[in-house]
PDB file of N, CA and C in Angstrom:
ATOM      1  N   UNK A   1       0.824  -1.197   0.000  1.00  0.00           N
ATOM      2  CA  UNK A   1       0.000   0.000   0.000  1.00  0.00           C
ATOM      3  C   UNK A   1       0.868   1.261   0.000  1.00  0.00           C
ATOM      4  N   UNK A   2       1.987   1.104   0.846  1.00  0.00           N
ATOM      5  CA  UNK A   2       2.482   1.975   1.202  1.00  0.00           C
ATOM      6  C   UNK A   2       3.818   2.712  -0.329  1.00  0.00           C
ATOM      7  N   UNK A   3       3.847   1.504  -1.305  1.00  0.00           N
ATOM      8  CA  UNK A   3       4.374   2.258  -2.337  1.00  0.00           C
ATOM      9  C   UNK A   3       3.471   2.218  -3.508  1.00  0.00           C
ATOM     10  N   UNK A   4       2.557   2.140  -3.476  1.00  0.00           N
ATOM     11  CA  UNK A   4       1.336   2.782  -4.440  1.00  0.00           C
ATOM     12  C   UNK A   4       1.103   4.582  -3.552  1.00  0.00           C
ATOM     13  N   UNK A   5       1.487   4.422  -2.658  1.00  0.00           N
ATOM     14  CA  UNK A   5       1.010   5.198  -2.452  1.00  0.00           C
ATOM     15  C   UNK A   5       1.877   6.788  -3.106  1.00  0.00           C
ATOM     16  N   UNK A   6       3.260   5.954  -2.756  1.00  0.00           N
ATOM     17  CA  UNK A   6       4.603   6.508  -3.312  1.00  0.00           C
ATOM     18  C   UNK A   6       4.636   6.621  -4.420  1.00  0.00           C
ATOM     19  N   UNK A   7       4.127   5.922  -5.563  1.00  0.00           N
ATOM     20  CA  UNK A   7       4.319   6.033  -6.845  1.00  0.00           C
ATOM     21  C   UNK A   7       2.920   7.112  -7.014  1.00  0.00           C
ATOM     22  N   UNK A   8       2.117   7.266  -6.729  1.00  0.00           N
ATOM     23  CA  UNK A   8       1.286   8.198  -6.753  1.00  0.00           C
ATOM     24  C   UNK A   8       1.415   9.491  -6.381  1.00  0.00           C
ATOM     25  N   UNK A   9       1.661   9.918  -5.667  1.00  0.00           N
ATOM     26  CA  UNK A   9       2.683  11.016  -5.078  1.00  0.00           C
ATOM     27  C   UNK A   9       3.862  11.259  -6.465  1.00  0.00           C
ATOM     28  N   UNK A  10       4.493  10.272  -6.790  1.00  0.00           N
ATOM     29  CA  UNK A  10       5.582  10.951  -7.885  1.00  0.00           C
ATOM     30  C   UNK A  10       5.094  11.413  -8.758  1.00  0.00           C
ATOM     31  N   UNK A  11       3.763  10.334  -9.250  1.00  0.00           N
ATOM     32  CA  UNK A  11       3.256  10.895 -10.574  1.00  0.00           C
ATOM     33  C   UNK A  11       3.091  12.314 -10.513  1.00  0.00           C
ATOM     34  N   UNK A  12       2.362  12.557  -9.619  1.00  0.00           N
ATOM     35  CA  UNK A  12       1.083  13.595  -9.553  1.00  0.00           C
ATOM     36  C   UNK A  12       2.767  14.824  -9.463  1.00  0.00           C
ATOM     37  N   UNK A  13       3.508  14.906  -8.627  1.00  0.00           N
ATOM     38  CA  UNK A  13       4.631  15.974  -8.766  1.00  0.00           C
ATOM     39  C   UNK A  13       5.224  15.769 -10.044  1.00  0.00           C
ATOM     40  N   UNK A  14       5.719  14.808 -10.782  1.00  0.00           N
ATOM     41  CA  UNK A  14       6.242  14.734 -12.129  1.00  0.00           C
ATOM     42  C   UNK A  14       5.474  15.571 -13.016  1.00  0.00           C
ATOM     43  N   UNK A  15       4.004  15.518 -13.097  1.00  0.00           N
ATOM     44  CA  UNK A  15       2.816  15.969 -13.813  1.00  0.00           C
ATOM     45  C   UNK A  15       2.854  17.729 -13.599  1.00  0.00           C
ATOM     46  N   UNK A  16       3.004  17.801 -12.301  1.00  0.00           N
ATOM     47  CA  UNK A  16       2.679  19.163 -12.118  1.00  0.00           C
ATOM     48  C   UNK A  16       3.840  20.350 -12.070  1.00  0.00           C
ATOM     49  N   UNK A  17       5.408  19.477 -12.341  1.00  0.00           N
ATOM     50  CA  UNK A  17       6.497  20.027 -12.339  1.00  0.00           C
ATOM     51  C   UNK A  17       6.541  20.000 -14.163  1.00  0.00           C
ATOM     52  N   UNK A  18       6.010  19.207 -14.556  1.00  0.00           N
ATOM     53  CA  UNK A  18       6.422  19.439 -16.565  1.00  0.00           C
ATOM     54  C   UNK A  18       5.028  20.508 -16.984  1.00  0.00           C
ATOM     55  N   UNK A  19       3.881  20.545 -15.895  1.00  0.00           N
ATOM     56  CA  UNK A  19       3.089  21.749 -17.005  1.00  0.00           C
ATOM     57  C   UNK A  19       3.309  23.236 -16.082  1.00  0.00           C
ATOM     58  N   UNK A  20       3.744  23.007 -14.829  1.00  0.00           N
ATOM     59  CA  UNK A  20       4.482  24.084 -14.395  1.00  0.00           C
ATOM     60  C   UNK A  20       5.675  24.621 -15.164  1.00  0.00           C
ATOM     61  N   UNK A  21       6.633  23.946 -15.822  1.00  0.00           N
ATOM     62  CA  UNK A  21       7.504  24.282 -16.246  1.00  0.00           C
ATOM     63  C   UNK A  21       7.628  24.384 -17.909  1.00  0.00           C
ATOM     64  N   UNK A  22       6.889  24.679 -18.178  1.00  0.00           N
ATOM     65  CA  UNK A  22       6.455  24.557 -19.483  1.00  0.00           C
ATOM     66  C   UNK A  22       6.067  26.423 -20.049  1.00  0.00           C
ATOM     67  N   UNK A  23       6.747  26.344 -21.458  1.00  0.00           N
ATOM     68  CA  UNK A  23       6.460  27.689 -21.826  1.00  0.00           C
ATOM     69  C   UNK A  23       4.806  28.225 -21.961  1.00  0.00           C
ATOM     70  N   UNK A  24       3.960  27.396 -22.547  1.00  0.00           N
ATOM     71  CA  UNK A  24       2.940  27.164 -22.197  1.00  0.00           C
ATOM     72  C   UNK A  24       1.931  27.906 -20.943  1.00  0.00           C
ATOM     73  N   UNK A  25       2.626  27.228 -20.090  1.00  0.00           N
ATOM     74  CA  UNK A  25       2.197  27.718 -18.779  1.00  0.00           C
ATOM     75  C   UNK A  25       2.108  28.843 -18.128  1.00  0.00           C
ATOM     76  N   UNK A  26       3.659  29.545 -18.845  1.00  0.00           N
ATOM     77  CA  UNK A  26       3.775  31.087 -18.595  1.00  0.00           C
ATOM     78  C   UNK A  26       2.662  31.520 -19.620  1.00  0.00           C
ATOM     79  N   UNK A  27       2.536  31.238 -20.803  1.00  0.00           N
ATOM     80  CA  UNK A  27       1.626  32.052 -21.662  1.00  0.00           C
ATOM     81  C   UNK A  27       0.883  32.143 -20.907  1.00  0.00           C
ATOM     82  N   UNK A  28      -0.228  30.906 -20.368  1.00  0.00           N
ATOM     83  CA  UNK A  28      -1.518  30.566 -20.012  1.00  0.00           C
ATOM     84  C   UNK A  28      -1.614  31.355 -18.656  1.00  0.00           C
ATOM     85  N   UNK A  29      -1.117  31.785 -18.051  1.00  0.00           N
ATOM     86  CA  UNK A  29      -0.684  32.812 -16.731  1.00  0.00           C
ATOM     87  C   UNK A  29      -0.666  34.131 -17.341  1.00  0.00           C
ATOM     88  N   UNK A  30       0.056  34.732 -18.519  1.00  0.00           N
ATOM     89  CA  UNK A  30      -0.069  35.881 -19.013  1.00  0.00           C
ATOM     90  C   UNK A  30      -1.784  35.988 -19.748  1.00  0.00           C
ATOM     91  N   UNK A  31      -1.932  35.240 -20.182  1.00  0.00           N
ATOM     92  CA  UNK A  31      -3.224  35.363 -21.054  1.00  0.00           C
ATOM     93  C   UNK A  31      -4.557  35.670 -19.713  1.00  0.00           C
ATOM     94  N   UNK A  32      -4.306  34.497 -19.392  1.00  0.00           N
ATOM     95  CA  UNK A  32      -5.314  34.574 -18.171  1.00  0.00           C
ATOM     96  C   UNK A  32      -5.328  36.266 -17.317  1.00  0.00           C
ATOM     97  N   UNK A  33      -4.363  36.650 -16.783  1.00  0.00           N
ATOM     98  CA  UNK A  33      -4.112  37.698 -16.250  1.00  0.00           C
ATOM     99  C   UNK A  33      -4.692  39.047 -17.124  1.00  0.00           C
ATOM    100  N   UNK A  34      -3.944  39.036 -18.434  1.00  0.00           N
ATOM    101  CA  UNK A  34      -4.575  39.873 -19.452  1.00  0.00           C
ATOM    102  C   UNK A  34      -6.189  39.883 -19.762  1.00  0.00           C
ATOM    103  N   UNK A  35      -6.989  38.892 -19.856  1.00  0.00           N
ATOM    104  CA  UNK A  35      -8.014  38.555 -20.429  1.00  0.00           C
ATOM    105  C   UNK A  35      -9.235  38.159 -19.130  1.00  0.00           C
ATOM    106  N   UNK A  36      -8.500  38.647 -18.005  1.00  0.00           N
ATOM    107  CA  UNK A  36      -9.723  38.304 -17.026  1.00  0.00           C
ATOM    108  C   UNK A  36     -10.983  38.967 -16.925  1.00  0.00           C
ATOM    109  N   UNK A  37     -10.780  40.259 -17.048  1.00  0.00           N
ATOM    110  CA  UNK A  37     -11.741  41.145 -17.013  1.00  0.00           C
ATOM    111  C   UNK A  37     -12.705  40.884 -18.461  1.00  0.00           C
ATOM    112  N   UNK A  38     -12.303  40.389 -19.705  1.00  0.00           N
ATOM    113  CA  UNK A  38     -13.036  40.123 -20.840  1.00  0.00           C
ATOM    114  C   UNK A  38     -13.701  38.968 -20.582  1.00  0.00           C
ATOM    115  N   UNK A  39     -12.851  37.854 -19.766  1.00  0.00           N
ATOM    116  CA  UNK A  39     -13.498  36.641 -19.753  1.00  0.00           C
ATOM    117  C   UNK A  39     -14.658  36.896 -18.760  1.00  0.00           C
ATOM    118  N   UNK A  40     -14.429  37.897 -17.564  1.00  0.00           N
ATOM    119  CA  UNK A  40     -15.819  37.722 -16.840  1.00  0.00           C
ATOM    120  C   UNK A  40     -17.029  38.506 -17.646  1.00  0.00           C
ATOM    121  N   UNK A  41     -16.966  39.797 -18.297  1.00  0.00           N
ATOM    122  CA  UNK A  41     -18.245  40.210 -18.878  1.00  0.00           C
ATOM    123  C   UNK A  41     -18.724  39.611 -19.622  1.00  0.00           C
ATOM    124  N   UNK A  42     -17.774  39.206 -20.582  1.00  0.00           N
ATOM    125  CA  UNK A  42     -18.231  38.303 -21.953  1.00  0.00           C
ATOM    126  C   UNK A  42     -18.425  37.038 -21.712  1.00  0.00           C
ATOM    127  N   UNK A  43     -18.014  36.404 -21.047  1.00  0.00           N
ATOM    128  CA  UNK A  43     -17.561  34.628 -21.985  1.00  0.00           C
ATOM    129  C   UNK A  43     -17.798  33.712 -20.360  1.00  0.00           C
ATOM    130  N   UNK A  44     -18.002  34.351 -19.055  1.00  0.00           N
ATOM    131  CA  UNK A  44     -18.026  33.840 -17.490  1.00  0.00           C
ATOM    132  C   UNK A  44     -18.312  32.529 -17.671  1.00  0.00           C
ATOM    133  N   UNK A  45     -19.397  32.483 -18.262  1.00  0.00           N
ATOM    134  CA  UNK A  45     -20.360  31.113 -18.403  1.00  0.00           C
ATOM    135  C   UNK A  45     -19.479  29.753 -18.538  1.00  0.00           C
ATOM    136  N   UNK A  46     -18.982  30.355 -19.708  1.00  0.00           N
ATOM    137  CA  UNK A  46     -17.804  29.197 -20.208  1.00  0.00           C
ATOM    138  C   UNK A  46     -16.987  28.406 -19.466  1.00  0.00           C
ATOM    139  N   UNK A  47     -16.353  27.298 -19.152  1.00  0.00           N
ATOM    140  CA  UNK A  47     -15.883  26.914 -18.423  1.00  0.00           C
ATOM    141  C   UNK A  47     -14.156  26.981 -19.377  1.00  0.00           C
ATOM    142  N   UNK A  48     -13.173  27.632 -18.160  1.00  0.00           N
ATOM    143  CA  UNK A  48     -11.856  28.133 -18.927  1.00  0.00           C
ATOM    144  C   UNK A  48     -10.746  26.668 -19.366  1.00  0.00           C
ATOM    145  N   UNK A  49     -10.570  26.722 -21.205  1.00  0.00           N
ATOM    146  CA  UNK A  49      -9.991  26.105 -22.039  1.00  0.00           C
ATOM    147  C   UNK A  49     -10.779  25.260 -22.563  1.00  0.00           C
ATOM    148  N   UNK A  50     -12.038  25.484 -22.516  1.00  0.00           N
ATOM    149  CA  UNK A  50     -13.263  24.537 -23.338  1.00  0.00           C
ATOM    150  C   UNK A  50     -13.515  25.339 -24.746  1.00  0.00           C
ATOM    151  N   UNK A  51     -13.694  24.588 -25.438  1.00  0.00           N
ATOM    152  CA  UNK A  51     -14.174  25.175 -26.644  1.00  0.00           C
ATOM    153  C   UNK A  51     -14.947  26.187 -26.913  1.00  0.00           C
ATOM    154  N   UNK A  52     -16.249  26.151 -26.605  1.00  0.00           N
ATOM    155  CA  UNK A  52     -16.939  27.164 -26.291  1.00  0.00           C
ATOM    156  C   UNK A  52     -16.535  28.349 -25.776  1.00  0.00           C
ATOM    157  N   UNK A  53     -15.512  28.553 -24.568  1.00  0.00           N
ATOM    158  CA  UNK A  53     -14.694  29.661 -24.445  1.00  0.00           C
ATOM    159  C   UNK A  53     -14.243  30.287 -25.337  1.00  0.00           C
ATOM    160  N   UNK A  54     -13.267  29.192 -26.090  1.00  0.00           N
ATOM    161  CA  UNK A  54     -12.500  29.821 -27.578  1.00  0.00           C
ATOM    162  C   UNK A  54     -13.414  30.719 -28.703  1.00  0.00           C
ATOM    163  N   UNK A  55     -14.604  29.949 -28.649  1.00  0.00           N
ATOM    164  CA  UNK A  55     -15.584  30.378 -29.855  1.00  0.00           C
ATOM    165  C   UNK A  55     -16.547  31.509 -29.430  1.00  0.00           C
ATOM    166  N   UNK A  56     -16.461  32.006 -27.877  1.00  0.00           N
ATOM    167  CA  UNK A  56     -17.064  33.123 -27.572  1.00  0.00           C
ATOM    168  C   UNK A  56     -15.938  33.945 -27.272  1.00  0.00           C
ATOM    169  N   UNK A  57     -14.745  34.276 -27.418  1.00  0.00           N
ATOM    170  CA  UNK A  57     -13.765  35.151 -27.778  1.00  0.00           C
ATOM    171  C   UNK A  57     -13.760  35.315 -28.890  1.00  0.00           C
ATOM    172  N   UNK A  58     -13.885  34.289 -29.632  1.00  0.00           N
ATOM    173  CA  UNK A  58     -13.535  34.598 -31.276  1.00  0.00           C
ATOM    174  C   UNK A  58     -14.965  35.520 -31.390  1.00  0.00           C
ATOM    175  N   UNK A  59     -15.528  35.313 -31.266  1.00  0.00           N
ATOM    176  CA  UNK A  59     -16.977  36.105 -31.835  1.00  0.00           C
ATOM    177  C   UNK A  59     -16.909  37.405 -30.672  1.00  0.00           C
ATOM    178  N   UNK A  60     -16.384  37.316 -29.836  1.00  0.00           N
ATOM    179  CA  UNK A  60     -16.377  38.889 -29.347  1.00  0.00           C
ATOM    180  C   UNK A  60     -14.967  39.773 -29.458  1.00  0.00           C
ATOM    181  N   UNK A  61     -13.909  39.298 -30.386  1.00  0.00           N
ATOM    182  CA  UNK A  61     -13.021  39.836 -30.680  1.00  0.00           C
ATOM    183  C   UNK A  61     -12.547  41.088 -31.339  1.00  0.00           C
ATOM    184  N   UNK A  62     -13.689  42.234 -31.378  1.00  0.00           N
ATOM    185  CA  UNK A  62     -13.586  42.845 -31.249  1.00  0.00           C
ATOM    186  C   UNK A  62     -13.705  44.099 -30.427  1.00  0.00           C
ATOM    187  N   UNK A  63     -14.410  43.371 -29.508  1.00  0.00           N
ATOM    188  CA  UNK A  63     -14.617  44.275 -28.140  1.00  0.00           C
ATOM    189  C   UNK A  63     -13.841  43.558 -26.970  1.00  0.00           C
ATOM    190  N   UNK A  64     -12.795  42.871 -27.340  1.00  0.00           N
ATOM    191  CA  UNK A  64     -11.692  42.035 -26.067  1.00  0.00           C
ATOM    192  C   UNK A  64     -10.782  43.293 -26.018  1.00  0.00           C
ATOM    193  N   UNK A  65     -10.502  43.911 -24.898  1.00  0.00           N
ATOM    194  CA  UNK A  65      -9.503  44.352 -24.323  1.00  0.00           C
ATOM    195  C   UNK A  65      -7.940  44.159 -25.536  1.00  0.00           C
ATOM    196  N   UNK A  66      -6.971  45.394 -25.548  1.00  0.00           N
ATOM    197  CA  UNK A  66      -6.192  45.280 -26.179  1.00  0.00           C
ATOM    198  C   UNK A  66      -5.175  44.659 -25.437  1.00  0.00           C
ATOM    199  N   UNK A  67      -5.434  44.651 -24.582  1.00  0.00           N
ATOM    200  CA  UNK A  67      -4.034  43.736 -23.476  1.00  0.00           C
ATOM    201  C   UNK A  67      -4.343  42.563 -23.842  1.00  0.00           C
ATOM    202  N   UNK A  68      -5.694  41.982 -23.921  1.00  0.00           N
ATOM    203  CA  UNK A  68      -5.934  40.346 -23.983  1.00  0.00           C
ATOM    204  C   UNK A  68      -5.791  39.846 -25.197  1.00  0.00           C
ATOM    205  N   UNK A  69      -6.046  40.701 -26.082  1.00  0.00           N
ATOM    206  CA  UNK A  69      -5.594  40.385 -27.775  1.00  0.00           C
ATOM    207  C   UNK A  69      -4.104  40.385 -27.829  1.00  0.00           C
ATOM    208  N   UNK A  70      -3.210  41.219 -27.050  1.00  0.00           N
ATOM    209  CA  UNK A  70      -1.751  41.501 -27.369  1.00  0.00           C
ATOM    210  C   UNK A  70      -1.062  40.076 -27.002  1.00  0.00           C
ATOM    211  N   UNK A  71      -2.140  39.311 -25.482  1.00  0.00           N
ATOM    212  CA  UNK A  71      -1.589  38.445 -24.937  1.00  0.00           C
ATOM    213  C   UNK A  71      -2.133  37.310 -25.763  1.00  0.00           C
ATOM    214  N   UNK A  72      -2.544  37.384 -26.698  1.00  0.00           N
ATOM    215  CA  UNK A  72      -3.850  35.682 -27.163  1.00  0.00           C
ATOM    216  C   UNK A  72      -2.670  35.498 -28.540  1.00  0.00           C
ATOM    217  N   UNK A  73      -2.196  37.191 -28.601  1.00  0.00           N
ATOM    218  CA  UNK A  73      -1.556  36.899 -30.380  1.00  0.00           C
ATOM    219  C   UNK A  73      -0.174  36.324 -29.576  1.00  0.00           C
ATOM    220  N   UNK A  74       0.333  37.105 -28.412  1.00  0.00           N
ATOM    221  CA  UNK A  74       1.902  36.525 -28.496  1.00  0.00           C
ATOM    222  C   UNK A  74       1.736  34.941 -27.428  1.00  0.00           C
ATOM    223  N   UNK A  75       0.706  34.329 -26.835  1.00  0.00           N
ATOM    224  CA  UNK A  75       0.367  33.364 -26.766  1.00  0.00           C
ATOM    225  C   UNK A  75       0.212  32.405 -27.987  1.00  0.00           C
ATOM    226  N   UNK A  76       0.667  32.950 -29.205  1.00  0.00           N
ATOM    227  CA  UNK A  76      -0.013  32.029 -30.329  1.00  0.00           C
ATOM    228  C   UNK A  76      -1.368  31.555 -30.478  1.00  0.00           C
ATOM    229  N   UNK A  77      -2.274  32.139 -29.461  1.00  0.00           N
ATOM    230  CA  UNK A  77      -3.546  31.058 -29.859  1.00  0.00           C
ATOM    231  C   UNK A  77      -4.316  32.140 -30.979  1.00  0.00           C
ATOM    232  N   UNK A  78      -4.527  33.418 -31.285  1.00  0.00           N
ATOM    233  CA  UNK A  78      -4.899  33.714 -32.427  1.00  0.00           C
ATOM    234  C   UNK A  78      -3.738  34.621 -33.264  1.00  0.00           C
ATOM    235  N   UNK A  79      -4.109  34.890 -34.557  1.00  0.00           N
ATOM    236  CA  UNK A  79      -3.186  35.331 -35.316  1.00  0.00           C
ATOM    237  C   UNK A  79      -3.173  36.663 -35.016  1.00  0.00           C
ATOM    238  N   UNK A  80      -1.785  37.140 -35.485  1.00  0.00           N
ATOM    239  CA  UNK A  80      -1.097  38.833 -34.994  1.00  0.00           C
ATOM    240  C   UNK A  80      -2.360  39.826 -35.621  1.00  0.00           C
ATOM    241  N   UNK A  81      -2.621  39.160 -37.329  1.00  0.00           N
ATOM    242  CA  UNK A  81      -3.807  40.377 -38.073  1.00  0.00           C
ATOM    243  C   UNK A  81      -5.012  40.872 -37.037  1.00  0.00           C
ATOM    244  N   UNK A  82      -5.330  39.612 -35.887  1.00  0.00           N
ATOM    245  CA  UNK A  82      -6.375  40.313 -34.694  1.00  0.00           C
ATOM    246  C   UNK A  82      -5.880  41.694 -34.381  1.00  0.00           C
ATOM    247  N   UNK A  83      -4.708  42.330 -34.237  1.00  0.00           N
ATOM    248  CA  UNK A  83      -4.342  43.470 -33.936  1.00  0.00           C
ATOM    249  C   UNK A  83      -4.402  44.458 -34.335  1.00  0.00           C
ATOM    250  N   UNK A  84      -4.031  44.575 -35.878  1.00  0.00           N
ATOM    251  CA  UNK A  84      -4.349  45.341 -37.071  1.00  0.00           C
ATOM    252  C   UNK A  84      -5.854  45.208 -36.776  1.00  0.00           C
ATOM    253  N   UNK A  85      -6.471  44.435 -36.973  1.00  0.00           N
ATOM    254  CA  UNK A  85      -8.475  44.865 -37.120  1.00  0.00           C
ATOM    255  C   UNK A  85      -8.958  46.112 -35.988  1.00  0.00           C
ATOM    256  N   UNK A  86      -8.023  46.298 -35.023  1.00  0.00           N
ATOM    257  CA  UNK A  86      -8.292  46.599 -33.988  1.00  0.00           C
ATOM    258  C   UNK A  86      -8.409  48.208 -34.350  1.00  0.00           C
TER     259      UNK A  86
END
């Protein structure tokens, strides 16, 4: 019992030390930070990194905050031209 219990414990720190440490992660910390205030008027409902999130940003992308667009384009998740429309 007592090294199931141990190997469980590693997993779960192995897991949370590779998406902690992951470039990723910083984005998803910048984005989030940038885009909070858009995500609560607009998009709350959504539950955050579900699809539906994505597709109610995309459709309110032009009234998202320029911080959260600056952070979504250098996050890679939408393209830089979101900026120019702006």
């Amino acid at each position: 019992m007592k090294t199931i219990k141990t190997v469980q414990t590693i997993v779960i720190s192995v897991a949370a030390l590779t998406f902690v440490g992951t470039p990723g992660y910083a984005y998803s910390r910048k984005v989030k930070d940038a885009c909070s205030a858009d995500y609560s008027s607009l998009c709350g409902k959504y539950k955050q990194g579900s699809s539906e999130l994505r597709r109610c940003f995309e459709s309110n992308r032009r009234v998202l905050s320029r911080d959260c667009v600056e952070a979504l384009v250098n996050a890679g998740d939408v393209p830089a031209r979101y900026l120019r429309s702006r």
